[in-house]
N, C-alpha and C. Protein backbone atom coordinates (compact mmCIF):
# COMPACT_ATOMS: atom_id res chain seq x y z
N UNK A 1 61.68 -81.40 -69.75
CA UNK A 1 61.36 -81.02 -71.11
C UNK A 1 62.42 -81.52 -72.09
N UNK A 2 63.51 -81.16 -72.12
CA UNK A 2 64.66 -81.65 -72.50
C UNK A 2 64.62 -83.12 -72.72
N UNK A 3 64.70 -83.57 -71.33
CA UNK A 3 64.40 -85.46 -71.50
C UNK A 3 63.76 -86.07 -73.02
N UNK A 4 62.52 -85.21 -72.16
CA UNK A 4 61.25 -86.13 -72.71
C UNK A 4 61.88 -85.88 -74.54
N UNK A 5 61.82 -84.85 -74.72
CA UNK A 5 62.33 -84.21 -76.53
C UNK A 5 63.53 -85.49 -77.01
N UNK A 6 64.90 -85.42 -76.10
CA UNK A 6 65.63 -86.29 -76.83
C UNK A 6 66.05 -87.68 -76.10
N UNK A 7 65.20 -88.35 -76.08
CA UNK A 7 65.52 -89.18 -75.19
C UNK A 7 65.40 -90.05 -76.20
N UNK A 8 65.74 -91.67 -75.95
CA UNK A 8 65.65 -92.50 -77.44
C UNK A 8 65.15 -93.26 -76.82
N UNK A 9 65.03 -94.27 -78.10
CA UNK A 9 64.04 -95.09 -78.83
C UNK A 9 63.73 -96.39 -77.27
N UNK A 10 65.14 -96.26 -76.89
CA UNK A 10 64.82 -97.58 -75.94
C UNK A 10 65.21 -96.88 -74.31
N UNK A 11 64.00 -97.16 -73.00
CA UNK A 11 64.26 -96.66 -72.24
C UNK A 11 65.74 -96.78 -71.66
N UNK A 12 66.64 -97.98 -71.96
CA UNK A 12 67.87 -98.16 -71.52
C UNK A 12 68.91 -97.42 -71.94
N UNK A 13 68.69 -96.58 -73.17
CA UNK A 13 69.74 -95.33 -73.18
C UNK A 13 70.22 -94.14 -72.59
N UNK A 14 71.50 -93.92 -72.82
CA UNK A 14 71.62 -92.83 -72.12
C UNK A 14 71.33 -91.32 -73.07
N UNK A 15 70.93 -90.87 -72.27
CA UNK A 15 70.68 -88.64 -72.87
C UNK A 15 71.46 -88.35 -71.59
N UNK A 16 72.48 -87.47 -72.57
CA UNK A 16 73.27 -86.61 -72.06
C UNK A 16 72.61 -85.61 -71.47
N UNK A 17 72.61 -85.21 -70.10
CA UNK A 17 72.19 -84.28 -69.57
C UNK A 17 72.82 -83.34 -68.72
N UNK A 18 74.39 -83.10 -69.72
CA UNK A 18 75.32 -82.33 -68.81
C UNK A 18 74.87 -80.60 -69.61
N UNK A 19 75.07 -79.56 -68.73
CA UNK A 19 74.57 -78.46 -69.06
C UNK A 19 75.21 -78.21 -70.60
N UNK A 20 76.67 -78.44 -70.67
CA UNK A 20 77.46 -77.75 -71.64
C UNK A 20 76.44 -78.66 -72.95
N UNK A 21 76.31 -80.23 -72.85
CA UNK A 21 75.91 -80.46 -73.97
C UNK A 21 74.14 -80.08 -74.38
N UNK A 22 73.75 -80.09 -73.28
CA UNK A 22 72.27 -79.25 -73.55
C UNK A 22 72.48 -78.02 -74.39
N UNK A 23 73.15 -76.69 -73.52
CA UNK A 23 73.62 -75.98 -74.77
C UNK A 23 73.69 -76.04 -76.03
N UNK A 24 74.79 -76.54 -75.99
CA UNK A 24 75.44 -76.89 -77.69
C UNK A 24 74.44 -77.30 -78.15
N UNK A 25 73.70 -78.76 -77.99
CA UNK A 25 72.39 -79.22 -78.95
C UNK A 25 71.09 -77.84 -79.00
N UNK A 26 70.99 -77.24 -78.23
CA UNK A 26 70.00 -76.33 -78.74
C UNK A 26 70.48 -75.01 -79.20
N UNK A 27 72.07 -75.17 -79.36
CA UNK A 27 72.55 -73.80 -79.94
C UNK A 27 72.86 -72.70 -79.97
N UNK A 28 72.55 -72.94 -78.18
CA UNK A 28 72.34 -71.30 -77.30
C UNK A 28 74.13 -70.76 -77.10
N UNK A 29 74.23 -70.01 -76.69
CA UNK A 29 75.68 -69.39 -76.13
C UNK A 29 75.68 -69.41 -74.64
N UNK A 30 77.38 -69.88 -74.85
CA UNK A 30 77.42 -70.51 -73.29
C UNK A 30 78.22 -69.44 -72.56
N UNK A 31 77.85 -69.03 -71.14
CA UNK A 31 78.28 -67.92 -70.22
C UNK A 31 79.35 -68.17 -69.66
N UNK A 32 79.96 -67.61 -68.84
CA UNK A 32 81.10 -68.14 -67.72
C UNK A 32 80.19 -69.33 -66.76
N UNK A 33 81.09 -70.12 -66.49
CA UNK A 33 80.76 -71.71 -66.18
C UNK A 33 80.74 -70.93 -64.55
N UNK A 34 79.76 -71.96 -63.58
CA UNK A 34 79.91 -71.61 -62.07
C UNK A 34 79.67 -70.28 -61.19
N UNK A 35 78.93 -69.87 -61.77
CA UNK A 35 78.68 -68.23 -61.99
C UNK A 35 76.85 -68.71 -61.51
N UNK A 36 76.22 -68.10 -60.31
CA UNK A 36 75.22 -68.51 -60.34
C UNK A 36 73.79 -67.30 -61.13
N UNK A 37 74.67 -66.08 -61.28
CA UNK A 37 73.65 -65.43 -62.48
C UNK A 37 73.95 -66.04 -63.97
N UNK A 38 74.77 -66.58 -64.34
CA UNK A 38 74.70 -66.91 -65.87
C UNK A 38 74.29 -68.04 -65.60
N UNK A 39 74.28 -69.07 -64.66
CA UNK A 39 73.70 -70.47 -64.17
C UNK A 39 72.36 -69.82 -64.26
N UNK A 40 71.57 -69.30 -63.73
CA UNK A 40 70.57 -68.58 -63.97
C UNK A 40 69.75 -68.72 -65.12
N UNK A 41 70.42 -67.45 -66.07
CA UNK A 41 70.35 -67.08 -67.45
C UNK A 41 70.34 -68.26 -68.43
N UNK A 42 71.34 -69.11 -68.25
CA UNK A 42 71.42 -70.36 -69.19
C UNK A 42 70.46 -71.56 -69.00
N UNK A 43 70.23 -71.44 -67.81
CA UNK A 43 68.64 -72.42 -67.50
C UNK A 43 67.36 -71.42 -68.37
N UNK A 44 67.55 -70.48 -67.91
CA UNK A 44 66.45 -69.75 -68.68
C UNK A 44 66.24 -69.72 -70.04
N UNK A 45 67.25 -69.41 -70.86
CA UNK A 45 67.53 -69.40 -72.25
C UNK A 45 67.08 -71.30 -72.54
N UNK A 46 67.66 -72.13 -72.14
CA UNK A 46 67.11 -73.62 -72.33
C UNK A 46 65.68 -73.93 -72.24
N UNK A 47 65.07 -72.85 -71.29
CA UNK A 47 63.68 -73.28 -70.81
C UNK A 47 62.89 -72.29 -71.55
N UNK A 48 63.23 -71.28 -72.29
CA UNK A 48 62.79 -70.25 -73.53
C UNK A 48 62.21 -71.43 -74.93
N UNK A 49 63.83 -71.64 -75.00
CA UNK A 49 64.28 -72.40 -76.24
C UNK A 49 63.35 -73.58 -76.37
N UNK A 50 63.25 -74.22 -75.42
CA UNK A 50 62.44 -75.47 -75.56
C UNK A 50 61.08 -75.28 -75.17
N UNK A 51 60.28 -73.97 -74.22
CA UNK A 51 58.89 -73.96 -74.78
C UNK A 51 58.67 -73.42 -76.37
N UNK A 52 59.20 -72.91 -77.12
CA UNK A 52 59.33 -71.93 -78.21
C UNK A 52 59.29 -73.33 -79.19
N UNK A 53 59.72 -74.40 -79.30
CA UNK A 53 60.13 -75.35 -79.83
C UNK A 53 58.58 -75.96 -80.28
N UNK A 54 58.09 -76.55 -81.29
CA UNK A 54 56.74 -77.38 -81.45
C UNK A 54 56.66 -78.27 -80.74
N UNK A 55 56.06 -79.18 -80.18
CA UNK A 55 55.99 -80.23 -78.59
C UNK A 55 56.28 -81.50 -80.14
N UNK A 56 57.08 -82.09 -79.31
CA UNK A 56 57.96 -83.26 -80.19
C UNK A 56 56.97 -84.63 -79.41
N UNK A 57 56.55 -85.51 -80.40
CA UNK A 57 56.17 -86.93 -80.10
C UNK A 57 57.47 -87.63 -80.30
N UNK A 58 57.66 -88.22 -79.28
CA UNK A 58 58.76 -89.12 -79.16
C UNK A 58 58.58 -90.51 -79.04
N UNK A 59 59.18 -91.69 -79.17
CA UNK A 59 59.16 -93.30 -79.38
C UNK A 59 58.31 -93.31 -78.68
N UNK A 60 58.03 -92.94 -77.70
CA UNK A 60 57.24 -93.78 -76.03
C UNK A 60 55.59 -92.74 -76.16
N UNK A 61 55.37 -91.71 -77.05
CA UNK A 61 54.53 -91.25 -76.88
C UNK A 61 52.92 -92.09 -77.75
């Protein structure tokens, strides 16, 4: 979901897909790192955040 939303214009770029910067771009608050209930929680809150979001047409769509 993530991907597909910010991914760019040309398939040869890179999207950051490290947890901390997923966070930050969608704005959520970040838990204790390595922790597999806030590992949990913070997938969840990302996967909240981005069905809640309007479905984004992107370059390739």
């Amino acid at each position: 979901m993530y991907y597909r939303r910010y991914r760019k214009r040309s398939p040869h770029e890179f999207v950051d897909l490290k947890f901390d910067t997923i966070m930050k771009t969608l704005g959520l608050p970040r838990l204790g790192k390595h922790d597999a209930l806030n590992d949990a929680v913070m997938s969840a809150l990302i996967y909240l955040k981005l069905k809640s979001m309007p479905e984004y047409k992107g370059a390739f769509s």
